[in-house]
C-alpha atoms as a PDB file:
ATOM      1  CA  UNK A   1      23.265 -16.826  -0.593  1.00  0.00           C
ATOM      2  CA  UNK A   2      22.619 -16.220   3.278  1.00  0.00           C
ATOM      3  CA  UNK A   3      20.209 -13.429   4.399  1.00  0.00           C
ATOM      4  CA  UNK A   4      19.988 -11.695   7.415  1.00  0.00           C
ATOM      5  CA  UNK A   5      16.941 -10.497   6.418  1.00  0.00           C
ATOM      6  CA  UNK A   6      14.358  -9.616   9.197  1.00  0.00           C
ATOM      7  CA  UNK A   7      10.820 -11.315   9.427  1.00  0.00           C
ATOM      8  CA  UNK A   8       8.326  -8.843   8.648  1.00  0.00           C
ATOM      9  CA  UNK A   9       6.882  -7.518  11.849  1.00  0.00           C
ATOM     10  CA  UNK A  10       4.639  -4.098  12.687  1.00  0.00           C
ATOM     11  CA  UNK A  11       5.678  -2.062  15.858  1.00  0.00           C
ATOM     12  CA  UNK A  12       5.298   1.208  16.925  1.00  0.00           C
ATOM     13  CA  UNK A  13       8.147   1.861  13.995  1.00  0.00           C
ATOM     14  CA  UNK A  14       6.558   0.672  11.164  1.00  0.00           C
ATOM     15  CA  UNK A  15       2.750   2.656  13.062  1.00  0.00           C
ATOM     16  CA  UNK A  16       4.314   5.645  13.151  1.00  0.00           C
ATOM     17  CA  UNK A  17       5.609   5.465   9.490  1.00  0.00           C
ATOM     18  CA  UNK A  18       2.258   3.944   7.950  1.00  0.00           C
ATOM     19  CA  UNK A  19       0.689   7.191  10.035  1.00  0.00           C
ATOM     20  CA  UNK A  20       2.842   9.806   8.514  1.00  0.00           C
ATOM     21  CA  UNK A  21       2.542   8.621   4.820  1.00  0.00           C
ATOM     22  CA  UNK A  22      -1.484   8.641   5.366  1.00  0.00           C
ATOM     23  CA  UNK A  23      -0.864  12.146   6.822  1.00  0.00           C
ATOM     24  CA  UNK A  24       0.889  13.119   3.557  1.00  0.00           C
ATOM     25  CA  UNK A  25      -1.259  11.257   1.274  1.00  0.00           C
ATOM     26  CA  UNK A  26      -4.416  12.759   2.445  1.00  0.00           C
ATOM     27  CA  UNK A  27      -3.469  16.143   2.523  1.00  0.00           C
ATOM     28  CA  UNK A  28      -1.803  15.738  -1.184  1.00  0.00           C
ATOM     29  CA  UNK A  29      -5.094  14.296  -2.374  1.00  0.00           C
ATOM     30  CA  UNK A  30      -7.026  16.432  -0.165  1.00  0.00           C
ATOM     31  CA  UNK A  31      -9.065  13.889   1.691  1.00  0.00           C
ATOM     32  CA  UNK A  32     -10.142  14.416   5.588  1.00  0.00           C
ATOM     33  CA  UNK A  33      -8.763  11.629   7.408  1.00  0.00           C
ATOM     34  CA  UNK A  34     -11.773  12.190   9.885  1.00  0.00           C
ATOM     35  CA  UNK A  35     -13.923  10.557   6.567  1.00  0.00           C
ATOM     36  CA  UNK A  36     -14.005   7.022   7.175  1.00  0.00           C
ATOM     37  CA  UNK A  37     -14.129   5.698   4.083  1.00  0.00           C
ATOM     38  CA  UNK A  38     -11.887   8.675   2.676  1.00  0.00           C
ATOM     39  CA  UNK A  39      -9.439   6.859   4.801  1.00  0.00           C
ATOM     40  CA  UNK A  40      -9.883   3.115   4.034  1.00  0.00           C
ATOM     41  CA  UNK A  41      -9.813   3.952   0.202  1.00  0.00           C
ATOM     42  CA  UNK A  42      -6.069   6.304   1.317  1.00  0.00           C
ATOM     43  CA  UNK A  43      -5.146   2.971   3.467  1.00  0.00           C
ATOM     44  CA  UNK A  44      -5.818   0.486   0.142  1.00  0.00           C
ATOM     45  CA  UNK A  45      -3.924   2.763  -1.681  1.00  0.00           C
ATOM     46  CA  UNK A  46      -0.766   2.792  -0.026  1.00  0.00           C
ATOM     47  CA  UNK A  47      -0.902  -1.368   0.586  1.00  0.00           C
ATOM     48  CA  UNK A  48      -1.436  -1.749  -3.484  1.00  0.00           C
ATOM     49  CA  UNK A  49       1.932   0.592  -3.868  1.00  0.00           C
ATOM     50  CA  UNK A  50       4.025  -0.891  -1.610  1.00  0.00           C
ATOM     51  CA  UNK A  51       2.904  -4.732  -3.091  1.00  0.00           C
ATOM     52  CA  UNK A  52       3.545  -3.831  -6.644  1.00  0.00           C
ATOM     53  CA  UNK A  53       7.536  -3.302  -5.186  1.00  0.00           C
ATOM     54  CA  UNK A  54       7.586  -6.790  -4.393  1.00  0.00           C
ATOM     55  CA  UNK A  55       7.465  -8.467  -7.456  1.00  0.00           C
ATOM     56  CA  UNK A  56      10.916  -6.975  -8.759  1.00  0.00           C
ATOM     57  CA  UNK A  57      12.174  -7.411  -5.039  1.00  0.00           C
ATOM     58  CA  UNK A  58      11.635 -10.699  -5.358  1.00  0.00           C
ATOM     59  CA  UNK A  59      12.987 -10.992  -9.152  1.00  0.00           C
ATOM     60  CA  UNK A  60      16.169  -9.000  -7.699  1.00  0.00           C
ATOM     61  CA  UNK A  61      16.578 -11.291  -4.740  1.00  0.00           C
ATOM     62  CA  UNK A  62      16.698 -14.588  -6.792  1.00  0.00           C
ATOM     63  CA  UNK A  63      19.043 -13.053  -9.547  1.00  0.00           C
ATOM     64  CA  UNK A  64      21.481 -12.342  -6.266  1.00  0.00           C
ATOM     65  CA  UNK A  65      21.074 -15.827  -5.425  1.00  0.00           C
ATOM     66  CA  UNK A  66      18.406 -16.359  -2.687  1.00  0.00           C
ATOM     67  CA  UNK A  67      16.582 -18.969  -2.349  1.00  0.00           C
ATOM     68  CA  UNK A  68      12.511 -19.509  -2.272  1.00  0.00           C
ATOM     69  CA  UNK A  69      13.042 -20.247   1.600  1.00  0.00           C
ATOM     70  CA  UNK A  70      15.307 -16.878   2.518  1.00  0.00           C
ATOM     71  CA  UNK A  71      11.998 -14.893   0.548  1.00  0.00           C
ATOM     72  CA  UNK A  72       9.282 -16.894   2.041  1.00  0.00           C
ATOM     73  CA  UNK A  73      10.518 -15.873   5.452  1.00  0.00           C
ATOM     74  CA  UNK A  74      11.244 -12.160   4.224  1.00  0.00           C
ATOM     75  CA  UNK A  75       7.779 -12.351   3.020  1.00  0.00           C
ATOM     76  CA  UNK A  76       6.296 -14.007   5.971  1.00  0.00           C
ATOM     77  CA  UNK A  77       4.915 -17.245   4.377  1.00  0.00           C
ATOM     78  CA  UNK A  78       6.266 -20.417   3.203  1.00  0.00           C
ATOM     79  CA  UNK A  79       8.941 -20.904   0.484  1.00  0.00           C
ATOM     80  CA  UNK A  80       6.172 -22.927  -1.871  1.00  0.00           C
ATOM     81  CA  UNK A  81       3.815 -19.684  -1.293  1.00  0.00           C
ATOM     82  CA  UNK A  82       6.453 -17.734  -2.514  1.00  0.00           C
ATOM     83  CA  UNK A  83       7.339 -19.443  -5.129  1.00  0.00           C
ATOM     84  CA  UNK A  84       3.349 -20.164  -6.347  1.00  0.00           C
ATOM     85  CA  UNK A  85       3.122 -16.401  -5.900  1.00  0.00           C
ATOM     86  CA  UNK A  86       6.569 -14.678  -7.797  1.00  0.00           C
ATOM     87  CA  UNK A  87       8.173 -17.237 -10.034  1.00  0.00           C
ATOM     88  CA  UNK A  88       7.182 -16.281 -13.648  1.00  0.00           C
ATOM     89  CA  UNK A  89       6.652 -20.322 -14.509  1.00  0.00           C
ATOM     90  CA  UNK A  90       3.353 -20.551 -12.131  1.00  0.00           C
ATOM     91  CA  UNK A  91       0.099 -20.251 -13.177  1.00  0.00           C
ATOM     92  CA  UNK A  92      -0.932 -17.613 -10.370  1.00  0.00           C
ATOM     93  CA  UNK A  93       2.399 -15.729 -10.225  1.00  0.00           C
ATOM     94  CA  UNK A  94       1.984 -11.686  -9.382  1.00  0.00           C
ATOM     95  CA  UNK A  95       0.670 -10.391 -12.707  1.00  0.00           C
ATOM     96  CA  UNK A  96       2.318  -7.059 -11.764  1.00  0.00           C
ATOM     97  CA  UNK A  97       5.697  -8.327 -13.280  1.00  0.00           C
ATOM     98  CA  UNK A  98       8.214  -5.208 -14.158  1.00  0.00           C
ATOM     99  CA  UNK A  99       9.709  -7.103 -16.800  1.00  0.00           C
ATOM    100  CA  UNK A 100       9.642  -8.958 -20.200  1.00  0.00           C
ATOM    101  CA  UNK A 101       9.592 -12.822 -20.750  1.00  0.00           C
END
């Protein structure tokens, strides 16, 4: 299967959306974002959400067909990385897998 997928990049796009959702997610959990540390511990949170999506991204991708070099560039790393990092066969695959073996 051929991807057009996009490199992963940050911009003023992806700024302003990082900047809204730590907005929303200190004022849900009622943190000052003027706190320093309030705010790194906000920041961690939202990277360890959005990386435990990848792992069935990844699953879904290569059930459609792609291949470990059309996710290593959608990831941003090499297809062996990939591979070491989300096939289910490797000793340090993503333990965060969202399904059964």
């Amino acid at each position: 299967m051929t991807s057009n997928a996009p490199s992963p990049r940050s911009g003023d796009d992806t700024f302003d959306l990082i900047d809204e959702a730590l907005a929303t997610l200190a004022e849900r959990r009622r943190c000052w974002l003027g706190d320093d540390l309030a705010t790194i511990a906000l920041v961690v949170s939202l990277i360890e959400q959005a990386e435990r999506f990848l792992p069935q991204l990844v699953h879904d991708a290569r059930a459609s067909g792609c291949a470990w070099h059309e996710i290593g560039h959608a990831l941003g790393t090499s297809p062996d990385d990939a591979q070491l990092r989300f096939d289910p066969g490797t000793p340090i695959a993503d333990s965060r897998w969202p399904h059964e073996h």
